[in-house]
Protein backbone atom coordinates (compact mmCIF):
# COMPACT_ATOMS: atom_id res chain seq x y z
CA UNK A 1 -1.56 1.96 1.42
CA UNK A 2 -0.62 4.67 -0.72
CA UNK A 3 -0.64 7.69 -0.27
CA UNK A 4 -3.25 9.08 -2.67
CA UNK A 5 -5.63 6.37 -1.64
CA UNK A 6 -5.62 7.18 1.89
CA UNK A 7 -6.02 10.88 1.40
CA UNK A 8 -9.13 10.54 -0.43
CA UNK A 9 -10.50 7.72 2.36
CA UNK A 10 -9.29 10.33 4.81
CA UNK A 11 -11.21 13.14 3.31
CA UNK A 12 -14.66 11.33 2.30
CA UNK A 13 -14.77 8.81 4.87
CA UNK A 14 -16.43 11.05 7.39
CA UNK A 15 -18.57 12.58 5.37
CA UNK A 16 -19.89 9.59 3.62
CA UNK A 17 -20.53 7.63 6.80
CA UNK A 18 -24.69 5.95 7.06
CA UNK A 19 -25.97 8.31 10.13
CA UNK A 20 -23.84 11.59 9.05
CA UNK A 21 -25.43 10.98 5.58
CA UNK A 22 -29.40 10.16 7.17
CA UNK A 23 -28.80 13.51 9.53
CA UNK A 24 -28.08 15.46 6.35
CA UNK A 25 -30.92 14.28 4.77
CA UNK A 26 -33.42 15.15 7.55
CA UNK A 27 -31.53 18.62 7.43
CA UNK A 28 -31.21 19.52 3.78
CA UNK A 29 -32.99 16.97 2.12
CA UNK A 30 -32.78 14.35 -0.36
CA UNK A 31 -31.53 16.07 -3.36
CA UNK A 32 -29.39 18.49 -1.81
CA UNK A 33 -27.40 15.77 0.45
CA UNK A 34 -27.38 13.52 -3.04
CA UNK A 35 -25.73 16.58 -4.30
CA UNK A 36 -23.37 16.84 -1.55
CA UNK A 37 -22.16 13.11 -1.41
CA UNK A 38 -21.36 13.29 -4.91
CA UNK A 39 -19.00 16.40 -5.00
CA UNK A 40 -17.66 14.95 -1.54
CA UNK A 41 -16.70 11.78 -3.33
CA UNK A 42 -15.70 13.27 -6.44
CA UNK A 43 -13.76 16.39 -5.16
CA UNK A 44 -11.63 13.55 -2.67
CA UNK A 45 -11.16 11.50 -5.65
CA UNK A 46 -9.46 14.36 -7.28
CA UNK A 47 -7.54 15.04 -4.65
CA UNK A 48 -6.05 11.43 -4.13
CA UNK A 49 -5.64 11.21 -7.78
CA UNK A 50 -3.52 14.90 -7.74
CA UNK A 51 -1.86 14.18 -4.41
CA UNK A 52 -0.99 10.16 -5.58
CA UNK A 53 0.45 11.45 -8.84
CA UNK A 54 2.27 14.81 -7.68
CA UNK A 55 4.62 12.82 -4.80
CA UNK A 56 3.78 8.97 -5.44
């Protein structure tokens, strides 16, 4: 794998795991964890997409 790739899997994969996601729910609620998930996914895919074209 890449190394862009795995730097964004590396960075989201935690966060966007089923029971972290339901826990952050219960805590902040719907919107705001909806909210969350998508700058988590979109601020790793940036970086994967910066890292992947800066030394791949």
């Amino acid at each position: 794998m890449a190394g862009g790739p795995a730097l964004a899997l590396l960075l989201a994969g935690p966060t966007i795991s089923l029971p972290s996601i339901l826990v952050l729910t219960r805590i902040m609620g719907a919107k705001k964890t909806a909210a969350y998930v998508a700058l988590v996914i979109a601020f790793s895919t940036a970086a994967g997409l910066i890292y992947g074209t800066i030394l791949g």
